[in-house]
Protein backbone atom coordinates (compact mmCIF):
# COMPACT_ATOMS: atom_id res chain seq x y z
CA UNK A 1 41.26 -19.28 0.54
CA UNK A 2 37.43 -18.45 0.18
CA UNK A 3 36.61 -15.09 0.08
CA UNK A 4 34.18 -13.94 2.51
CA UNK A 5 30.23 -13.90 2.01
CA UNK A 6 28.47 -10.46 2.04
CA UNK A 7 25.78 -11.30 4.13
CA UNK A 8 22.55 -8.44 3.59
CA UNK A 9 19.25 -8.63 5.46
CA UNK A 10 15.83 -7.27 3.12
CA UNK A 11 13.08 -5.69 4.39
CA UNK A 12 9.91 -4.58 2.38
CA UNK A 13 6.81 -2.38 2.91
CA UNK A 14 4.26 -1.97 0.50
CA UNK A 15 1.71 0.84 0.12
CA UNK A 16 -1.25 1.36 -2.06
CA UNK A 17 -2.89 4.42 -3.24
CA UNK A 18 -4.55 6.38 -6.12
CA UNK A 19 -3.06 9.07 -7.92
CA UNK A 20 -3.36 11.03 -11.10
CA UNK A 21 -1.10 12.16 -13.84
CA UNK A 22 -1.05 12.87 -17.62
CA UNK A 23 2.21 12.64 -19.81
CA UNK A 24 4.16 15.45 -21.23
CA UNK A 25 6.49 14.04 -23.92
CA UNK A 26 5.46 14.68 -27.64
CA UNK A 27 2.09 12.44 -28.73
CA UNK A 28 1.34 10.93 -25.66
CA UNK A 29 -1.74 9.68 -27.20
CA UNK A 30 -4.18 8.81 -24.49
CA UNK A 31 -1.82 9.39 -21.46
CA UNK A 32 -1.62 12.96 -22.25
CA UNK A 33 -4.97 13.32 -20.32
CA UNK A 34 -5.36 13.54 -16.88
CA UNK A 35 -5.75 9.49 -15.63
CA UNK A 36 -5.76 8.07 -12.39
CA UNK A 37 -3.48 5.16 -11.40
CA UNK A 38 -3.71 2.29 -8.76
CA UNK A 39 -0.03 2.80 -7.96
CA UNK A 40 1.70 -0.07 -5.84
CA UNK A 41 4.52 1.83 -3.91
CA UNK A 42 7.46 -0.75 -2.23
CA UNK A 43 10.20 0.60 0.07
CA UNK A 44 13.36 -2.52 0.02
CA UNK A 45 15.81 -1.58 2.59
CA UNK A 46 18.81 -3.62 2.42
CA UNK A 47 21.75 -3.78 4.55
CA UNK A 48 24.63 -6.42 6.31
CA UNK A 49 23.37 -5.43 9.37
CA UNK A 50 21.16 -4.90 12.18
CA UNK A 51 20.36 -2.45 14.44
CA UNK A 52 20.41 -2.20 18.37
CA UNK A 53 17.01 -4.28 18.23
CA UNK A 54 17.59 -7.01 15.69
CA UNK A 55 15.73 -4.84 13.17
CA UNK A 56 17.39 -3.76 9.92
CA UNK A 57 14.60 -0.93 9.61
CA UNK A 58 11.24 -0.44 12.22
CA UNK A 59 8.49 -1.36 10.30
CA UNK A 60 6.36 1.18 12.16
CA UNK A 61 8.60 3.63 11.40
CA UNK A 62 8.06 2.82 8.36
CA UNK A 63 4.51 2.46 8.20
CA UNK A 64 4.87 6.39 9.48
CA UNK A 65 6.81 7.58 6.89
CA UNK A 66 4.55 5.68 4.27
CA UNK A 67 1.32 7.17 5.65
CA UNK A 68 2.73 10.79 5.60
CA UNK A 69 3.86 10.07 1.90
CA UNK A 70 0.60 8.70 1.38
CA UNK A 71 -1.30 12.05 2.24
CA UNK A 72 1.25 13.82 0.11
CA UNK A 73 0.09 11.74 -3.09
CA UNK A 74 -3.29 10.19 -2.64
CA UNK A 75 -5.42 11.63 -4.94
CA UNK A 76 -3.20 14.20 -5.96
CA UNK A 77 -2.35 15.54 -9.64
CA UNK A 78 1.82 14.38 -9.63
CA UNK A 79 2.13 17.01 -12.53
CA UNK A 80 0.82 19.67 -10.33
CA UNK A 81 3.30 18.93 -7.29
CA UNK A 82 6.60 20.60 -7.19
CA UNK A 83 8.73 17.84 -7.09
CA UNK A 84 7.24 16.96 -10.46
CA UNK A 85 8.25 20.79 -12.08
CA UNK A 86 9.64 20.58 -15.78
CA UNK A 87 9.89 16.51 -15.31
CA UNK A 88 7.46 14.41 -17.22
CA UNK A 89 5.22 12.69 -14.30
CA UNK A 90 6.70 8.68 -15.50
CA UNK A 91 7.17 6.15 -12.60
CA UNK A 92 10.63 6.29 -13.05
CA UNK A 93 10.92 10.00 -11.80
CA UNK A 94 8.54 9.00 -9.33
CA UNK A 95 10.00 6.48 -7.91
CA UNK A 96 13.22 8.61 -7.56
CA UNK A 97 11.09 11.27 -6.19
CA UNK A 98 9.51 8.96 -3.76
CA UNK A 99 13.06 7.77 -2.62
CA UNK A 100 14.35 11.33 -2.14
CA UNK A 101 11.39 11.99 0.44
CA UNK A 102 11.78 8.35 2.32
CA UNK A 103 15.74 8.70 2.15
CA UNK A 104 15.50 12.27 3.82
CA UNK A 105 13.11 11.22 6.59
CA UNK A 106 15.58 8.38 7.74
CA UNK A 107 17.92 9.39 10.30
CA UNK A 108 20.99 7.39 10.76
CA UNK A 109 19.47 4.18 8.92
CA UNK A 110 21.06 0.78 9.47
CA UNK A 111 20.17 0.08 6.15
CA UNK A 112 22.63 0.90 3.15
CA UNK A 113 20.84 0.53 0.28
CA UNK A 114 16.89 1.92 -0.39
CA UNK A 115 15.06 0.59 -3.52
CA UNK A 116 11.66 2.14 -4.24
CA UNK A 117 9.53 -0.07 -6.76
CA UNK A 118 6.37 1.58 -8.33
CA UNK A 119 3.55 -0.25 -9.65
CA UNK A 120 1.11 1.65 -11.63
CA UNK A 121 -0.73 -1.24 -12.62
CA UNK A 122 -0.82 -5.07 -12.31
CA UNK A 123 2.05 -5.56 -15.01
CA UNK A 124 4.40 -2.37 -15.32
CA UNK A 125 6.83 -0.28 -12.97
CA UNK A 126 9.73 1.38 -12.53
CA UNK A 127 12.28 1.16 -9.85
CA UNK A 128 15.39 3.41 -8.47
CA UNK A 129 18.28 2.61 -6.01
CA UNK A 130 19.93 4.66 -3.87
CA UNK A 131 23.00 4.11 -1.40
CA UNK A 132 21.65 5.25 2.14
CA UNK A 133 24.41 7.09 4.01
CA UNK A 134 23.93 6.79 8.33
């Protein structure tokens, strides 16, 4: 007998902005000073189903959420914002940071599964994955 196939449907958003940090772990060397990123920010919704609609997750919904994240961290110092107290500012707290805030705005999400990928430039990121409970 064959087991069954888990079937999961992907849906991504991407979102650009600038932001600024500086790193606080011992020698830091130049990213100890206040620099501004190009950060890449991509919500991956996953899930082995669809919604009423056919839609795993509204993109303008979505597109919402991103833009009110957006004002949140465009052009802001991370190190100054509160979800950044006593962490060092890396993308890989941000990216669980930015997860927290998208996973709380979701209200019984069809999705199961949120990644949040953060570019801070054209070669490096960070990622974290979350279950997403409806």
């Amino acid at each position: 007998m064959t087991p069954p196939t888990h079937d999961t449907y992907e849906l991504t958003v991407t979102r650009e902005f600038i932001a600024q940090h500086y790193l606080t772990v011992p020698d830091p060397g130049p990213e100890g000073e206040v620099h501004s990123h190009h950060f890449t920010v991509e919500l991956r919704f996953a899930g082995p189903e669809l919604g009423e609609y056919g839609y795993l997750v509204d993109i303008d919904a979505v597109d919402a959420l991103l833009d009110s994240l957006e004002d949140r961290y465009r052009d802001a110092l991370l190190n100054d914002l509160p979800e950044f107290a006593g962490l060092n500012p890396s993308i890989e707290h941000f990216s669980r940071l930015f997860g927290d805030r998208v996973a709380d705005a979701l209200s019984n999400p069809t999705p199961t599964r949120l990644t949040v990928r953060i570019w801070e430039d054209d070669t490096s990121w960070a990622s974290h994955t979350r279950r997403l409970d409806g």
